[in-house]
Protein backbone atom coordinates (compact mmCIF):
# COMPACT_ATOMS: atom_id res chain seq x y z
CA UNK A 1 21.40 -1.01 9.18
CA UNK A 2 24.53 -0.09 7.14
CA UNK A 3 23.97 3.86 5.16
CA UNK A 4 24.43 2.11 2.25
CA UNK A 5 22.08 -0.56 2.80
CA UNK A 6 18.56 -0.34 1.66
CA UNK A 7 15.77 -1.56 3.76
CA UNK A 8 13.39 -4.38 2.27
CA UNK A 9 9.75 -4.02 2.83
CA UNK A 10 7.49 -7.27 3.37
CA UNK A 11 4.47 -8.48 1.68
CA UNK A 12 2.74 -11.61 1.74
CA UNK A 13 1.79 -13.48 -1.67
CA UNK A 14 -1.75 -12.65 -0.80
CA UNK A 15 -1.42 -9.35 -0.30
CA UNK A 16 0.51 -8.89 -3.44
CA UNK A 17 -1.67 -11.19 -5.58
CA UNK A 18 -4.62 -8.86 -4.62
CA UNK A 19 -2.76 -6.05 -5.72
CA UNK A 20 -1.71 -7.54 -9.13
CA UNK A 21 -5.01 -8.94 -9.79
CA UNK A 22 -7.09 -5.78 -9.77
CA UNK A 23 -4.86 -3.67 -11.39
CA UNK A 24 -5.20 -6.08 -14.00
CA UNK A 25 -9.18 -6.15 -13.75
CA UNK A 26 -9.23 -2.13 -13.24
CA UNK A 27 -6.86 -1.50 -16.31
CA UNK A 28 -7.66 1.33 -17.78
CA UNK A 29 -8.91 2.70 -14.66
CA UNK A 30 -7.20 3.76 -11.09
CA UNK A 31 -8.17 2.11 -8.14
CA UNK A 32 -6.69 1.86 -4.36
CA UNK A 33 -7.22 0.71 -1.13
CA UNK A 34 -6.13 0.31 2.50
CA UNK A 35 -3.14 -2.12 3.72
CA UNK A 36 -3.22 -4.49 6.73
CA UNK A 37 -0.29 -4.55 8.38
CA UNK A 38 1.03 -7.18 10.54
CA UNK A 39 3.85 -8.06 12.19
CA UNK A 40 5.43 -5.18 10.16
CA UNK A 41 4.25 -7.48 6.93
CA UNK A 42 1.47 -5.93 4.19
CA UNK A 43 -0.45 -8.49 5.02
CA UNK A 44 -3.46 -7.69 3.20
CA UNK A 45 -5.63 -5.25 1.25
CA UNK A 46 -9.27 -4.28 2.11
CA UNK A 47 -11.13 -2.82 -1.86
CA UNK A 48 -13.65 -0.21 -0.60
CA UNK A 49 -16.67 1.11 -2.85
CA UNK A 50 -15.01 3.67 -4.81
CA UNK A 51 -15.15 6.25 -7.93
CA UNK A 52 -12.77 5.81 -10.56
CA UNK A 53 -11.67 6.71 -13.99
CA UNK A 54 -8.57 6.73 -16.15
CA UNK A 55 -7.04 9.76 -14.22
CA UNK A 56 -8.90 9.65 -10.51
CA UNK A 57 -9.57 7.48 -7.83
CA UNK A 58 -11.67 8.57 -4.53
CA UNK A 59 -12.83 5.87 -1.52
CA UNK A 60 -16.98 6.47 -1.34
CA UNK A 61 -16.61 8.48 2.29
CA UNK A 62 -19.81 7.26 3.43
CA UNK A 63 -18.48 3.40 2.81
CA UNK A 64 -15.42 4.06 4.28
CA UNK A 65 -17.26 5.16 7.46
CA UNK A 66 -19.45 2.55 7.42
CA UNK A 67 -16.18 0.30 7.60
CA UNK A 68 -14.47 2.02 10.42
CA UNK A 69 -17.57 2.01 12.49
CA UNK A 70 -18.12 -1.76 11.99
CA UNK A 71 -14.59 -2.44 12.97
CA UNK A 72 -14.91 -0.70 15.88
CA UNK A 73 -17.57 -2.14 16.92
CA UNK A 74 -16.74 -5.54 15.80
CA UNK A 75 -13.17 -6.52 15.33
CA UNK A 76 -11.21 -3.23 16.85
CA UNK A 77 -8.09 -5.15 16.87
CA UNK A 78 -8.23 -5.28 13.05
CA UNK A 79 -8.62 -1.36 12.98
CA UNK A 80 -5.09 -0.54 14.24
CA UNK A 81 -3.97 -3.03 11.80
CA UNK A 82 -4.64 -0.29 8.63
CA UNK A 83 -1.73 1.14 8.62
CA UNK A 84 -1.30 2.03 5.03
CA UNK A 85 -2.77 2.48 1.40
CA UNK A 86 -2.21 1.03 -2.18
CA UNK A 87 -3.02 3.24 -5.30
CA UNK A 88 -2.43 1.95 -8.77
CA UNK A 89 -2.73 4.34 -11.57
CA UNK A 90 -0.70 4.94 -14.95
CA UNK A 91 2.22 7.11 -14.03
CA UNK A 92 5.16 5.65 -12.13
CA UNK A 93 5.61 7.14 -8.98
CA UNK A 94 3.56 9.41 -5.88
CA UNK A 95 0.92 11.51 -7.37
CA UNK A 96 -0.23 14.40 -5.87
CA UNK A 97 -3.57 12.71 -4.51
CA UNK A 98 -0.64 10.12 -3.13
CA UNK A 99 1.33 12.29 -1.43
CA UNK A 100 -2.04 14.31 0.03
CA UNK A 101 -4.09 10.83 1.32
CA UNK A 102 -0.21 9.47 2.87
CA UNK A 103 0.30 12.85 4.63
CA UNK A 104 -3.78 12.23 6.18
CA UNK A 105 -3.20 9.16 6.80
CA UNK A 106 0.02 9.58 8.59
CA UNK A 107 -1.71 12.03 11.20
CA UNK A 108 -4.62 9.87 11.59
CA UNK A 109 -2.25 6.48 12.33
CA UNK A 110 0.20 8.83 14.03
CA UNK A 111 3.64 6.28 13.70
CA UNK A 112 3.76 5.42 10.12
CA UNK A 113 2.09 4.84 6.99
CA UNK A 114 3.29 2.09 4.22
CA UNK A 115 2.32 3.04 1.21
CA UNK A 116 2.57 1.05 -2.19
CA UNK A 117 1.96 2.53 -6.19
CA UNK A 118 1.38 -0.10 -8.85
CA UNK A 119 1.85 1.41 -12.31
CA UNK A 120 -0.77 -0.41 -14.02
CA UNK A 121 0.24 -4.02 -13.17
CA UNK A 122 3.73 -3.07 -14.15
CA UNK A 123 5.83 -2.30 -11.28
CA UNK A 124 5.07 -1.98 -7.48
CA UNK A 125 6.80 1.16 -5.38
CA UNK A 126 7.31 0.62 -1.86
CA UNK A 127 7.81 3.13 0.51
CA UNK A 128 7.39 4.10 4.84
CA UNK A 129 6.84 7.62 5.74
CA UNK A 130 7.10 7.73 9.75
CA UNK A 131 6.56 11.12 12.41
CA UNK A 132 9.74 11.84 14.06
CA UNK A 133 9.69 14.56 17.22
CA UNK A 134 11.57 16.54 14.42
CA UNK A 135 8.90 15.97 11.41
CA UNK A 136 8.23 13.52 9.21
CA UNK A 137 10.76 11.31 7.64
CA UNK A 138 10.03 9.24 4.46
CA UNK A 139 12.08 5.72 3.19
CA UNK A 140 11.06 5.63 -0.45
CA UNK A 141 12.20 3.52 -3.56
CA UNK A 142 12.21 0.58 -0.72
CA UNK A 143 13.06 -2.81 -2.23
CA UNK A 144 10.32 -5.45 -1.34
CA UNK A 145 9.73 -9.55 -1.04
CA UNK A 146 7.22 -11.77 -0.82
CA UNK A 147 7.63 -13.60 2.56
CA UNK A 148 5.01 -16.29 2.33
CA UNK A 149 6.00 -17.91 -0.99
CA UNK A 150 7.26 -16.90 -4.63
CA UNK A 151 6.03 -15.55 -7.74
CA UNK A 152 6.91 -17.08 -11.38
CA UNK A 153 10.24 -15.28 -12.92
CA UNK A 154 8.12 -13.63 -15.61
CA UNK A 155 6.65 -11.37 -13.24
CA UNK A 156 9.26 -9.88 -11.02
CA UNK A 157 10.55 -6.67 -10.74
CA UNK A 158 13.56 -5.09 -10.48
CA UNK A 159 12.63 -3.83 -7.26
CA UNK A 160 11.77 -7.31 -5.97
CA UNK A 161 13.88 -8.84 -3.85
CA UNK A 162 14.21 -13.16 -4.13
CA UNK A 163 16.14 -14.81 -1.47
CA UNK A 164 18.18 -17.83 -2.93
């Protein structure tokens, strides 16, 4: 990759229609989740029972171990697939409770963590924080597409990349 090129992050329309579709349902209030990653594509998003308001979001901990137990039990292939986290709440950009659940996550997955902010149904920002053997390096403000098929004109973003 050129220095002056930026990379492009992947997401399938599922993935992405998920995403849109509860910000919309969750307006005014934050919500999140965890991203399946696949083939280096956000594949898809897994909702957990959570607490939210207007200006917080937290997973239930209790339902998010009763989720990592079942996978490991039952589909363990699917468990190294969570490799990320979505968060959608009303300021553009990483929050602090972004920035501290990445950094976790990160340690836990131990190679990289995609992470995506919605602004309220608004605008999606993309970003890859990876370990290096000299710390941890972070591609942010990431240009994305949809690799799986297309959504109408009237809702793309100027961070949305369309192939013609």
């Amino acid at each position: 990759m050129a220095m002056n090129e930026v990379p492009v992050g992947q997401i399938s329309l599922k993935a992405y229609t998920k995403i849109k579709q509860n910000s919309y349902k969750a307006w005014p209030n934050e919500w999140g989740g965890l991203l399946v990653i696949e083939e280096g594509i956000v594949a898809d998003i897994i909702i957990l029972k959570h607490i939210a308001d207007g200006a917080s979001f937290e997973i239930d901990d209790d339902e998010l171990a009763e989720f990592m137990i079942d996978l490991m039990e039952n589909n363990p292939a699917k468990l190294v697939s969570i490799k990320g986290w979505v968060h959608c709440h009303p300021m553009m950009g990483w929050s602090g409770q972004d920035e501290a659940t990445i950094s976790r996550l990160l340690n836990t997955f131990g190679d990289f963590c995609v992470s995506i902010v919605d602004q309220h149904a608004k605008q999606l920002r993309f970003r890859i924080d990876f370990l290096t053997e000299s710390g941890r390096a972070v591609q942010d403000d990431m240009l994305f597409e949809i690799v799986d098929g297309e959504v109408p004109p009237t809702e793309r973003t100027d961070n949305m990349l369309v192939r013609c």
